[in-house]
C-alpha atoms as a PDB file:
ATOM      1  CA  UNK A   1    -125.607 -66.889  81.650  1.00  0.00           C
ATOM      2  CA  UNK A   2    -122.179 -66.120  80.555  1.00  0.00           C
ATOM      3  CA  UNK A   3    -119.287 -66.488  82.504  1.00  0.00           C
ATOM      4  CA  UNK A   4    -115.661 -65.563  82.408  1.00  0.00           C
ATOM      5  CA  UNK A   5    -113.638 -67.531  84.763  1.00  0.00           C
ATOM      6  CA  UNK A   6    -110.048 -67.196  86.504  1.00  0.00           C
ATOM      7  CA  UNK A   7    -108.672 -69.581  88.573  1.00  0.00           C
ATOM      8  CA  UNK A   8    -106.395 -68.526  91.298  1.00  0.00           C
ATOM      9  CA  UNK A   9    -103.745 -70.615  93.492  1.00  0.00           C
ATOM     10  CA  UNK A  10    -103.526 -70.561  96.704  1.00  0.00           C
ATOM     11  CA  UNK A  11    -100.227 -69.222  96.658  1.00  0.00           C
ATOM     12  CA  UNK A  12    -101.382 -66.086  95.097  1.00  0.00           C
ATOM     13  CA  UNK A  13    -104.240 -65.917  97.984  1.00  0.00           C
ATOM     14  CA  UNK A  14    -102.176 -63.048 100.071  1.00  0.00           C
ATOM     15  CA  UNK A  15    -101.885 -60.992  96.406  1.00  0.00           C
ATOM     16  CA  UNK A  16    -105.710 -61.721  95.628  1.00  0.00           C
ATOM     17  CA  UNK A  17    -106.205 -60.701  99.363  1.00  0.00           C
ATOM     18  CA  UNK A  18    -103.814 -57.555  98.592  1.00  0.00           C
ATOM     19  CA  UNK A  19    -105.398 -56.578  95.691  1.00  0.00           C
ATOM     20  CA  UNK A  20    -109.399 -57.630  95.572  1.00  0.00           C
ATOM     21  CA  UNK A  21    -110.001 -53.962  95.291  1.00  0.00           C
ATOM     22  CA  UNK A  22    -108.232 -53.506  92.290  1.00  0.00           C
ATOM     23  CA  UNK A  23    -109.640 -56.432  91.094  1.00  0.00           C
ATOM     24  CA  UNK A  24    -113.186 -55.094  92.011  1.00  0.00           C
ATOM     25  CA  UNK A  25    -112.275 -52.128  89.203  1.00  0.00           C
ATOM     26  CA  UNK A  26    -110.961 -54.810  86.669  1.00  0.00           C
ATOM     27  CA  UNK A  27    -114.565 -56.612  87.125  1.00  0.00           C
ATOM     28  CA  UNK A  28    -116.905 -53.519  87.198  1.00  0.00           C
ATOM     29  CA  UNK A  29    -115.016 -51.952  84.225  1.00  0.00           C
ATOM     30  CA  UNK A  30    -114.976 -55.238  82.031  1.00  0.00           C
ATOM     31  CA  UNK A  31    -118.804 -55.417  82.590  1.00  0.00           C
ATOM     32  CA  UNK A  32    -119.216 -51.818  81.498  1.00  0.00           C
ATOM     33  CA  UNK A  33    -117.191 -52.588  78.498  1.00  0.00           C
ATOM     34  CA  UNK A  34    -119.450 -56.020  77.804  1.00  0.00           C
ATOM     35  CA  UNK A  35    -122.204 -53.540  77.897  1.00  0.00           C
ATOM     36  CA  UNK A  36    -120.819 -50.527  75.879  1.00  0.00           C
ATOM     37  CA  UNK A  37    -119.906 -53.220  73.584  1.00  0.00           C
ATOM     38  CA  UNK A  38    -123.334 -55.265  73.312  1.00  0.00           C
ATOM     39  CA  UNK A  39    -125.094 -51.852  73.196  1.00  0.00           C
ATOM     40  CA  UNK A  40    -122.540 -50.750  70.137  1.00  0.00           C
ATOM     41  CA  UNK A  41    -123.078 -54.046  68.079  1.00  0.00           C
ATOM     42  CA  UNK A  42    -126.860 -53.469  68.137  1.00  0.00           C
ATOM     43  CA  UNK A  43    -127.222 -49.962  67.052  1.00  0.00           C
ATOM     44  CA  UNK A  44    -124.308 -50.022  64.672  1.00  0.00           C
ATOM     45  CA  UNK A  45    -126.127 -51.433  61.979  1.00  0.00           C
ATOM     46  CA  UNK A  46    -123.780 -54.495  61.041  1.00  0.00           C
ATOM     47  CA  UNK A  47    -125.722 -56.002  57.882  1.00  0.00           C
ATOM     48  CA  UNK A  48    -128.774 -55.478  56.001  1.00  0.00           C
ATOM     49  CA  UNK A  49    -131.286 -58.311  55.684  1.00  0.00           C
ATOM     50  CA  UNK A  50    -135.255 -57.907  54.720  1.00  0.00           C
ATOM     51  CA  UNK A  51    -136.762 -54.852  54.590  1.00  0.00           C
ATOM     52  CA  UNK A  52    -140.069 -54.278  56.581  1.00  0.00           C
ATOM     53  CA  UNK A  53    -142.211 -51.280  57.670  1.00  0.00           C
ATOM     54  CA  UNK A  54    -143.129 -51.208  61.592  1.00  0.00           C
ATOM     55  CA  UNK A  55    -144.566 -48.302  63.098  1.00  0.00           C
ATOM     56  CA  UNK A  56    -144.744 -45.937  59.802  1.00  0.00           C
ATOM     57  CA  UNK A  57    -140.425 -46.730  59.782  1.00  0.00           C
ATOM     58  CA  UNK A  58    -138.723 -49.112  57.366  1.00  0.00           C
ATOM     59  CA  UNK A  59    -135.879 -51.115  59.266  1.00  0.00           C
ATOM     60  CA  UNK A  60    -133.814 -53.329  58.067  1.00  0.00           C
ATOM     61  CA  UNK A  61    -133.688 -56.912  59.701  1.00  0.00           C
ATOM     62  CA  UNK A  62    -129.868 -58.045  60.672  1.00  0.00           C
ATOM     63  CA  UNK A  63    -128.631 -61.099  58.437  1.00  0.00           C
ATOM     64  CA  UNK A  64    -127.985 -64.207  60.571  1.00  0.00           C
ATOM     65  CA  UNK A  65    -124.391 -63.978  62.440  1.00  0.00           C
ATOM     66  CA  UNK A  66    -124.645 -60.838  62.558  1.00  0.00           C
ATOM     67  CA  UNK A  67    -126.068 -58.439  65.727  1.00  0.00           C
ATOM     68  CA  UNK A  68    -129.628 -57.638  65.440  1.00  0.00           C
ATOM     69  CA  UNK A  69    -130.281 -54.021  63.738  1.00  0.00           C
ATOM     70  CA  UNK A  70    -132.136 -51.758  66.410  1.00  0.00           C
ATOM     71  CA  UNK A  71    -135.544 -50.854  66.034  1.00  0.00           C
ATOM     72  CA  UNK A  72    -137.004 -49.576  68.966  1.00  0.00           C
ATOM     73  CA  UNK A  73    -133.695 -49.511  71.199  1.00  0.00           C
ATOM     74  CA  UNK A  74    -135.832 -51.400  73.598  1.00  0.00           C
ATOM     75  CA  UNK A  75    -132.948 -54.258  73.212  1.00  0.00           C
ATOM     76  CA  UNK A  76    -129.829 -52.437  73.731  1.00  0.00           C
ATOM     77  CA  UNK A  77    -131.996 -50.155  76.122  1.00  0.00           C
ATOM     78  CA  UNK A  78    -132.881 -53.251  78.518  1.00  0.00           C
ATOM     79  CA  UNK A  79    -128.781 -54.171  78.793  1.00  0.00           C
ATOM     80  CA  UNK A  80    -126.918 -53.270  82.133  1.00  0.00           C
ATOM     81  CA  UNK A  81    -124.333 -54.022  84.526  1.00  0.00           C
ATOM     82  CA  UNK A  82    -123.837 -54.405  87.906  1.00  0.00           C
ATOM     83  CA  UNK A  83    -122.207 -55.011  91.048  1.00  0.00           C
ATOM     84  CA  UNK A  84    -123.140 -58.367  92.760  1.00  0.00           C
ATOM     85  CA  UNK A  85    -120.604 -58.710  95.147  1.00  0.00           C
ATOM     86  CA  UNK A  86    -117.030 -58.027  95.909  1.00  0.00           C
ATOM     87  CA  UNK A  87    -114.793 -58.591  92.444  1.00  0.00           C
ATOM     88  CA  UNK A  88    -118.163 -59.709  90.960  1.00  0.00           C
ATOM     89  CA  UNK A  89    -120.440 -58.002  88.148  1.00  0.00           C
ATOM     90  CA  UNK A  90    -123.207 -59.279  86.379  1.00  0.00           C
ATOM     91  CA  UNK A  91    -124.678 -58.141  82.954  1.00  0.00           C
ATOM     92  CA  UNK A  92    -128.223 -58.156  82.123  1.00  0.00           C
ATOM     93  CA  UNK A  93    -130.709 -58.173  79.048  1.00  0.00           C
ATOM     94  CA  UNK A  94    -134.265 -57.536  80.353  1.00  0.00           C
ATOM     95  CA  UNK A  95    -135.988 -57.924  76.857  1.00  0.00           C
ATOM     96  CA  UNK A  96    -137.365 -60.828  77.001  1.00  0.00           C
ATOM     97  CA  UNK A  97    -136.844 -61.774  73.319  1.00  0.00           C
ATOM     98  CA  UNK A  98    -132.907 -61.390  74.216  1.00  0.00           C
ATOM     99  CA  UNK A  99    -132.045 -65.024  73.942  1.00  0.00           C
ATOM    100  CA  UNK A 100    -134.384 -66.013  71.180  1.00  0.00           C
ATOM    101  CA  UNK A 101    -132.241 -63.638  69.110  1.00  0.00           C
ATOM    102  CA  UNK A 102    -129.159 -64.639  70.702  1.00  0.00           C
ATOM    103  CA  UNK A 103    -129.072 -68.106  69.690  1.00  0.00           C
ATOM    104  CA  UNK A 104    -131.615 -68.020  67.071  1.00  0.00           C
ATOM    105  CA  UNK A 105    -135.581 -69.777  67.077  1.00  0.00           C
ATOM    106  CA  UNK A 106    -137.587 -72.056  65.424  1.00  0.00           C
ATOM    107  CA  UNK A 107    -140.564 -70.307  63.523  1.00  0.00           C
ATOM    108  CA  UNK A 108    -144.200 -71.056  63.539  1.00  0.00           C
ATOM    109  CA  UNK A 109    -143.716 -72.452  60.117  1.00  0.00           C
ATOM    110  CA  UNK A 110    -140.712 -74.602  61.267  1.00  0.00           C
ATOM    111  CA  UNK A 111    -137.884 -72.762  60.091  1.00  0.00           C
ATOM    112  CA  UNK A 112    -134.737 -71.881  61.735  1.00  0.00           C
ATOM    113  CA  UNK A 113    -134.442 -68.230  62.409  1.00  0.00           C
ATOM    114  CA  UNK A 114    -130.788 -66.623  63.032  1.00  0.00           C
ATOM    115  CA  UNK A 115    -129.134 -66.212  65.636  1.00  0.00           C
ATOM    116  CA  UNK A 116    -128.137 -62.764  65.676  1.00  0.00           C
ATOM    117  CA  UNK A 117    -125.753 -62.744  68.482  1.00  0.00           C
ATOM    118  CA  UNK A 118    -124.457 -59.607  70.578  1.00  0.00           C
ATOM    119  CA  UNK A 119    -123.834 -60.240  73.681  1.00  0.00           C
ATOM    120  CA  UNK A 120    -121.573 -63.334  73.569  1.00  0.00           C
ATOM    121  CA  UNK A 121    -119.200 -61.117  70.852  1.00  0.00           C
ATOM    122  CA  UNK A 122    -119.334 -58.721  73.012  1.00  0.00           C
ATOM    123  CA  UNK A 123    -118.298 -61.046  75.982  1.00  0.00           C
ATOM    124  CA  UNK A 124    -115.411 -62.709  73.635  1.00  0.00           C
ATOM    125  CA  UNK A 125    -113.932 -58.877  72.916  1.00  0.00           C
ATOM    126  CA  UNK A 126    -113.426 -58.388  76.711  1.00  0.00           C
ATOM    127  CA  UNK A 127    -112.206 -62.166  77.771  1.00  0.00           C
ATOM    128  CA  UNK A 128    -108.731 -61.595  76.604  1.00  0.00           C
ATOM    129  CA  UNK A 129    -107.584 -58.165  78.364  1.00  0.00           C
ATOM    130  CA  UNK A 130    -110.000 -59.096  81.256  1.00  0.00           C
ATOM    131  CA  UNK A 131    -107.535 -62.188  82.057  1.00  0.00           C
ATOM    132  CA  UNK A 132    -104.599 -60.421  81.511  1.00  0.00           C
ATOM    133  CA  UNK A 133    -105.508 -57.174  83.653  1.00  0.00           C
ATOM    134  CA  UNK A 134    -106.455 -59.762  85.869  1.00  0.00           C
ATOM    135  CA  UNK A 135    -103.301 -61.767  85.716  1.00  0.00           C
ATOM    136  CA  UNK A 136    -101.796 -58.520  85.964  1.00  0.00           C
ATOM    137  CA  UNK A 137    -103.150 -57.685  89.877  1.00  0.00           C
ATOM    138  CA  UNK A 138    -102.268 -61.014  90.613  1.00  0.00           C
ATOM    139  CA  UNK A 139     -98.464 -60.928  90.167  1.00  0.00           C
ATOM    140  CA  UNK A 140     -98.543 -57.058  91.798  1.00  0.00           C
ATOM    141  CA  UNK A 141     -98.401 -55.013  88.651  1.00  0.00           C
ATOM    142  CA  UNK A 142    -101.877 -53.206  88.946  1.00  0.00           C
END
C-alpha cells in the first residue's frame, strides 16, 4: 500500500477542524487523479518491448521502467478509488498480477522480469500539489 502522509500541529487543529470538508475534496480528488493517472500510463502505450500474438492480436510487451502496455484493459479496468472515511481515500488494483508487474518477478527460469511500474508514478505526479492544496486548507486559503 501506498501512502501519502501530512502531518498536522496541533495548533492548526481548529483550521483542520474548520476545514476537514475541504480537505475531504482535496483527498477524493487526488485519488481520482492517482487513478486517471495509473489508468493513462497503462493504455498510453509508453515503450515497445517483444512482440507476441495473444488472442489472434499482436501486443507489444512494455520495456522495463516503463508502464505495462494494455492488453486486455483488465489492469487499468480493475483500478479504483474510494472513500474510506472522512479526508481519507483509498486506491485499488484488483488484478491480481498488479504487484508482480509493479515491482517486477522472478521467472520460472530464474530471471528477473521488469518492473513495469504505474501506479507508484502515478502516486509521485499527485504527492506534490496534494501537499500543497493541502497546506493550502490548512493556513485558510481553500
Amino acid at each position: 500500500m501506498i501512502k501519502i502522509g501530512v502531518t498536522v500541529n496541533t495548533k492548526g487543529l481548529q483550521r483542520y477542524k474548520d476545514n476537514l470538508n475541504v480537505l475531504d475534496q482535496v483527498v477524493m480528488f487526488t485519488a481520482g487523479a492517482i487513478e486517471s493517472e495509473a489508468k493513462n500510463l497503462i493504455t498510453t502505450r509508453s515503450s515497445r518491448g517483444n512482440e507476441y500474438v495473444r488472442g489472434g492480436r499482436i501486443h507489444y510487451a512494455a520495456e522495463p521502467g516503463n508502464a505495462p502496455n494494455s492488453d486486455t484493459g483488465r489492469l487499468d479496468g480493475s483500478i479504483s478509488h474510494k472513500s474510506i472515511g472522512k479526508a481519507k481515500a483509498e486506491v485499488s488494483v484488483e488484478a491480481e498480477y498488479a504487484i508482480p508487474l509493479e515491482i517486477g518477478w522472478i521467472s520460472r527460469d530464474g530471471a528477473h522480469q521488469g518492473p513495469f511500474p504505474f501506479l507508484v508514478p502515478a502516486v509521485q505526479k499527485h504527492a506534490g500539489p496534494f501537499r500543497q492544496a493541502v497546506t493550502s486548507v490548512m493556513r485558510g486559503k481553500g
